[in-house]
Protein backbone atom coordinates (compact mmCIF):
# COMPACT_ATOMS: atom_id res chain seq x y z
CA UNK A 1 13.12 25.37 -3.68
CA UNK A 2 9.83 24.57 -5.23
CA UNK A 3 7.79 23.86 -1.94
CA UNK A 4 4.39 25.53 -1.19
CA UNK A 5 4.46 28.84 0.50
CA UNK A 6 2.94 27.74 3.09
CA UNK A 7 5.99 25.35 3.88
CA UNK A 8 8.83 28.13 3.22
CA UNK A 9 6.96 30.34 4.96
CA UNK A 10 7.22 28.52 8.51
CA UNK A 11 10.63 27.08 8.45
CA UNK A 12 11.34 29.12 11.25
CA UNK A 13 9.33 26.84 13.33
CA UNK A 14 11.69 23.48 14.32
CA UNK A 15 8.68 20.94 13.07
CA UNK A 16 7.82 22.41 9.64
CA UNK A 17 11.87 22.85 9.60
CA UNK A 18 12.34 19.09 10.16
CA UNK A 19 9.83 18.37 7.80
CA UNK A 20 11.40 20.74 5.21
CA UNK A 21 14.66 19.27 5.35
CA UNK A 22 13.10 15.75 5.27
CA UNK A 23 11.77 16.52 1.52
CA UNK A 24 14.74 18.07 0.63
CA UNK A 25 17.24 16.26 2.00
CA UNK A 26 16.23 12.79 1.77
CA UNK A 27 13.47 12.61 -0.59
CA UNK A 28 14.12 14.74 -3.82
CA UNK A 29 17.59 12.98 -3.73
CA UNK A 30 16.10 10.11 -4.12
CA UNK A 31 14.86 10.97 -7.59
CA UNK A 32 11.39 11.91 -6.12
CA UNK A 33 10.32 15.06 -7.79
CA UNK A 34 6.58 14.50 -8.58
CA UNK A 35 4.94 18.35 -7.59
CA UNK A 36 1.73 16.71 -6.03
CA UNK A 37 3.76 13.83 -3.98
CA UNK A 38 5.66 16.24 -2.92
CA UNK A 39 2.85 18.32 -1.65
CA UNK A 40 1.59 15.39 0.01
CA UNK A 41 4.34 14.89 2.09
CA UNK A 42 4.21 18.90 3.07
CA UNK A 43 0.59 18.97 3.86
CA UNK A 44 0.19 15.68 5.75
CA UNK A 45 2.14 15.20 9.13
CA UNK A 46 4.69 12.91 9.59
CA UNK A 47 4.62 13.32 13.28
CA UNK A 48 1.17 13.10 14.08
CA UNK A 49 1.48 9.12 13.08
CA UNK A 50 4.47 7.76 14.91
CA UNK A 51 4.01 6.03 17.99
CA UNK A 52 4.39 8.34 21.49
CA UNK A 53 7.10 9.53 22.31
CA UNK A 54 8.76 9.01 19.21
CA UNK A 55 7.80 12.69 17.74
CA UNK A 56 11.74 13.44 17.69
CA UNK A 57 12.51 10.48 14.74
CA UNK A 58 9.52 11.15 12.71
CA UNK A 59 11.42 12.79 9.92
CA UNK A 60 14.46 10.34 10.31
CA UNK A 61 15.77 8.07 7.25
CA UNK A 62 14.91 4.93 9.40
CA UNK A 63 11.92 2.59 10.03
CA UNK A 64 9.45 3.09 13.15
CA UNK A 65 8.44 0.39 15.08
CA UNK A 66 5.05 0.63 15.79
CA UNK A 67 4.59 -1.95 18.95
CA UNK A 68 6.97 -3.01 21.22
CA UNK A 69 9.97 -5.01 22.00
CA UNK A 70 11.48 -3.19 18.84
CA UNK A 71 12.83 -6.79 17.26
CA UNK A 72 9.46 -8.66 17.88
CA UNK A 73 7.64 -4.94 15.57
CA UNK A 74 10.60 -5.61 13.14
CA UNK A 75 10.03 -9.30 12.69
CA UNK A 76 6.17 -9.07 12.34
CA UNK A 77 6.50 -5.40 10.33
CA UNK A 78 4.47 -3.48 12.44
CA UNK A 79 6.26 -0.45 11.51
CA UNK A 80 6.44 2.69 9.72
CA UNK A 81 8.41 2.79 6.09
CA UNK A 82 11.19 5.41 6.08
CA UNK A 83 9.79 8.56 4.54
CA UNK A 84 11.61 8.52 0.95
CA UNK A 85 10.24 4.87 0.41
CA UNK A 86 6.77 5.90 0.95
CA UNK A 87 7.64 9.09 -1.16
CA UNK A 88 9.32 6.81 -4.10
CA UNK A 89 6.11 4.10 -3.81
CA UNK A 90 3.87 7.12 -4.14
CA UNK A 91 5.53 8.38 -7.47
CA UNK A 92 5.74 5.05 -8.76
CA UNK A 93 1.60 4.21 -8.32
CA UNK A 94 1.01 7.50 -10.61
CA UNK A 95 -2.10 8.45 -8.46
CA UNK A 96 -4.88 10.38 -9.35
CA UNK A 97 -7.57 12.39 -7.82
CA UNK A 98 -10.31 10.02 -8.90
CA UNK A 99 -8.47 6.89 -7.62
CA UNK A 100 -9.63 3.90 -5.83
CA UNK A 101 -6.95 2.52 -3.54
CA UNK A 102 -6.40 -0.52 -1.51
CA UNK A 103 -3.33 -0.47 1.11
CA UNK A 104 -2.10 -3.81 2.57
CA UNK A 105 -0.77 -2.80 6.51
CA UNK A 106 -1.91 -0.02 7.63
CA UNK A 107 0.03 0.66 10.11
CA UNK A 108 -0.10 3.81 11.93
CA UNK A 109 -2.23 5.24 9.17
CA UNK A 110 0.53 7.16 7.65
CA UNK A 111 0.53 5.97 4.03
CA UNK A 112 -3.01 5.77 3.82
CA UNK A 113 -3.18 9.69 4.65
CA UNK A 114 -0.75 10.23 1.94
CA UNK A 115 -2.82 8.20 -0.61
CA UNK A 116 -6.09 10.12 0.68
CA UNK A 117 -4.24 13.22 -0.05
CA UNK A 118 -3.62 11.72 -3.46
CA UNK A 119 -6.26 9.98 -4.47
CA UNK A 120 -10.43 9.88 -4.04
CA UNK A 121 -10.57 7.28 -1.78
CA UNK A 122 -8.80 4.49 0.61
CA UNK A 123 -8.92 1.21 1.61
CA UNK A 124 -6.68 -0.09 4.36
CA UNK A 125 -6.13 -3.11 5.94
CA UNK A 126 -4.67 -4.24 9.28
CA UNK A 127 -3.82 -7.40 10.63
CA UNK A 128 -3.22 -6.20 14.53
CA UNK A 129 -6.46 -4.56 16.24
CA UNK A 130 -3.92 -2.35 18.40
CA UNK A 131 -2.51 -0.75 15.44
CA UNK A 132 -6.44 -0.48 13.81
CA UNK A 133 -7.33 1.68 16.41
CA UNK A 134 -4.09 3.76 16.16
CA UNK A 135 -4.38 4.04 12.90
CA UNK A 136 -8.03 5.33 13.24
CA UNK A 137 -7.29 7.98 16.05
CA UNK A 138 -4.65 9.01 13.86
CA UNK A 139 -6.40 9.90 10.87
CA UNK A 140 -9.09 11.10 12.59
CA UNK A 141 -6.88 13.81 14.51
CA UNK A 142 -5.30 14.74 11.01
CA UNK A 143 -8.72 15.62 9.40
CA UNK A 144 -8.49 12.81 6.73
CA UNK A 145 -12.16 11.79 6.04
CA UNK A 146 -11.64 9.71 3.08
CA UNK A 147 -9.46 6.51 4.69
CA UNK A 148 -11.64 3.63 5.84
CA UNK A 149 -9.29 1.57 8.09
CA UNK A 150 -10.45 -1.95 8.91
CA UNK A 151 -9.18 -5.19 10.72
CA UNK A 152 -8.09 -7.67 8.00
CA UNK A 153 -5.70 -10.11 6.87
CA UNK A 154 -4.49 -8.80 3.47
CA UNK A 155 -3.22 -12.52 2.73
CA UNK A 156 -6.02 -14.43 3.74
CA UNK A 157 -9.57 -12.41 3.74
CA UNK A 158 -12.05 -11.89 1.37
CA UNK A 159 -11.85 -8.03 0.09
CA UNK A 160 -15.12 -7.09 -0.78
CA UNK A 161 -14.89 -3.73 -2.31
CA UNK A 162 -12.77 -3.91 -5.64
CA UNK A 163 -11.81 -3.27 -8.22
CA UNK A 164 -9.51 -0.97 -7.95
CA UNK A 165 -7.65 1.71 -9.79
CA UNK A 166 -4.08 1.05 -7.40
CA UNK A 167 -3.24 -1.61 -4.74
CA UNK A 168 -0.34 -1.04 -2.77
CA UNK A 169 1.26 -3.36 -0.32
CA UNK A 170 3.07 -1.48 2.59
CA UNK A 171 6.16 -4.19 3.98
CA UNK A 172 7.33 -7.06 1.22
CA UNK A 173 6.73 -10.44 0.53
CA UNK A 174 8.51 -12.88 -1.47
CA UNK A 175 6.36 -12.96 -4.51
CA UNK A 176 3.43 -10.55 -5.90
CA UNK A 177 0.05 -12.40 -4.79
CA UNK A 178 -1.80 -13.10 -7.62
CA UNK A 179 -5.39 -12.91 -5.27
CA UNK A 180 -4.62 -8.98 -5.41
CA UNK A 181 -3.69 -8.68 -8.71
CA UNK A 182 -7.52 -9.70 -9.50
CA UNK A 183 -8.46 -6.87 -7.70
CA UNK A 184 -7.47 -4.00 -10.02
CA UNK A 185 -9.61 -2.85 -13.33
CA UNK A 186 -8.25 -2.38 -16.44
CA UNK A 187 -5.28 0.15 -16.25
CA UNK A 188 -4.49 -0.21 -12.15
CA UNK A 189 -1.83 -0.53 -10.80
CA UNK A 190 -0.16 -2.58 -8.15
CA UNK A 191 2.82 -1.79 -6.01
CA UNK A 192 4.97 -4.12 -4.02
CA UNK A 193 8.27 -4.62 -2.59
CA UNK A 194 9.29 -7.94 -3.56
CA UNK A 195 11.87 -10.55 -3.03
CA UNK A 196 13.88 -12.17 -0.37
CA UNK A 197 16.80 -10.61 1.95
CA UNK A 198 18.95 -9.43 0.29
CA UNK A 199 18.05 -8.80 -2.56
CA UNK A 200 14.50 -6.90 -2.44
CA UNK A 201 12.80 -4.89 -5.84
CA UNK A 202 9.69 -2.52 -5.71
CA UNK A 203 7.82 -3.64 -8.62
CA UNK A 204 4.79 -2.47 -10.36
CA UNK A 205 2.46 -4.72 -12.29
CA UNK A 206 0.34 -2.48 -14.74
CA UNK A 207 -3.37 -3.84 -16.00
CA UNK A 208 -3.54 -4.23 -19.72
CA UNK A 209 -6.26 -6.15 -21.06
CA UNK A 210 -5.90 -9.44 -19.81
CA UNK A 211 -2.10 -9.33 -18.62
CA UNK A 212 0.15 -6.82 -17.08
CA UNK A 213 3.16 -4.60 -17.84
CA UNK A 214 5.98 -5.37 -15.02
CA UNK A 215 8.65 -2.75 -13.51
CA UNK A 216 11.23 -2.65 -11.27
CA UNK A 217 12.87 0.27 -10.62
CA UNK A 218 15.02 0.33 -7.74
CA UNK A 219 15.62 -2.18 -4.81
CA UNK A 220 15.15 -2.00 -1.00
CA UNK A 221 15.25 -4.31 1.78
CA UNK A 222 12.05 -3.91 4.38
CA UNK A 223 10.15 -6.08 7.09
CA UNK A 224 7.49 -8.50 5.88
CA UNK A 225 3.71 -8.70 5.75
CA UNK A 226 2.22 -11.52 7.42
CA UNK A 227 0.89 -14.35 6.39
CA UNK A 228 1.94 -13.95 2.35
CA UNK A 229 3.86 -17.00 0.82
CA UNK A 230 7.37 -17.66 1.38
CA UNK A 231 9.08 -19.68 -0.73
CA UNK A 232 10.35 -23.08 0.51
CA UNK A 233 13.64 -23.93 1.44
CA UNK A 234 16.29 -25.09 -0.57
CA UNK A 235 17.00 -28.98 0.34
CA UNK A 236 19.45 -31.55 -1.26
């Protein structure tokens, strides 16, 4: 057990249990063993970003949805990532403290508290003004002072404030938009989960020069982002 003392040391209460066995359990099986993602995940609080009332699944293996009817939050991904894919897209991106980071869906504000943690400082964009000011009261309540949160269309906007050292997309989309790419300086990195049901890869896209190193280490099916490219369908 290699988690901070602070963690071990309250175990005995049922929320810093929960979020114990969440690292343990689901995320360090799932090969992610970076020290300071791990501390991430200790120090920032699942359950002060999910939606009311859900405070019991925060540390579940499952998706949140963030607005309601459930299928219509799916469909549109306004939800929260299970916690060992945000874990395993953390460890992949290779943050560091002096980072510049864009985030694609914010959400509830939960990734972009982790990437705070990690990194200097945050961009995030989201689409639905609801989920803006969410995201907003949410970081705010958690202390995190280096996340600017605005309403934007990831897709379709002009984003002002690159380059940037990592971009990372939180939901999928078919294909890895070239408009972001642009937006990272020599040696950034971009993270996406990419492809088409079923069949869905996270891949990073490395800066080098003038092209990019490509990986894709392990596959995942989750919701889309809006308004990104699909590709058309097949016809005779």
């Amino acid at each position: 057990m290699n988690l901070p003392l602070n963690t071990l040391a309250n175990v005995q209460d049922p929320i810093a249990h929960a979020r114990y066995n969440m690292i343990e359990q689901q995320i360090r099986p799932w090969n992610v063993l970076d020290r300071g993602v791990l501390d991430a995940l200790a120090a920032v609080h699942r359950e002060q970003f999910v939606p009311p009332g859900c405070q019991g699944m925060a540390f579940a293996d499952v998706e949140l949805p963030l607005t309601e009817p459930v299928e219509e939050a799916t469909r549109l991904g306004q939800v929260m990532l299970a916690p060992r894919v945000e874990a395993r897209m953390l460890q992949d991106l290779e943050l560091r403290p002096t980072d510049k980071v864009l985030e694609i869906g914010a959400g509830s504000g939960h990734m972009a508290a982790l990437l705070g943690h990690l990194a200097e400082h945050v961009v995030t964009l989201e689409i639905v003004p609801g989920l803006v000011e969410f995201a907003r009261e949410n970081l705010r309540g958690a202390g995190v002072q280096n996340v600017d949160v605005r309403q934007a269309d990831g897709a379709l906007d002009l984003i002002p404030d690159g380059p940037f050292d990592v971009v990372v997309l939180s939901g999928s989309v078919a294909e890895v938009p070239q408009r972001l790419l642009a937006l990272l300086r020599d040696g950034g990195r971009l993270g996406a989960i990419v492809g088409v049901e079923p069949m869905m890869r996270m891949t990073v896209m490395r800066k080098v020069g003038n092209g990019f190193e490509t990986s894709q280490p392990w596959d995942v099916v989750v919701p889309r982002l809006r308004n990104f490219p699909e590709p058309s369908p097949f016809r005779f």
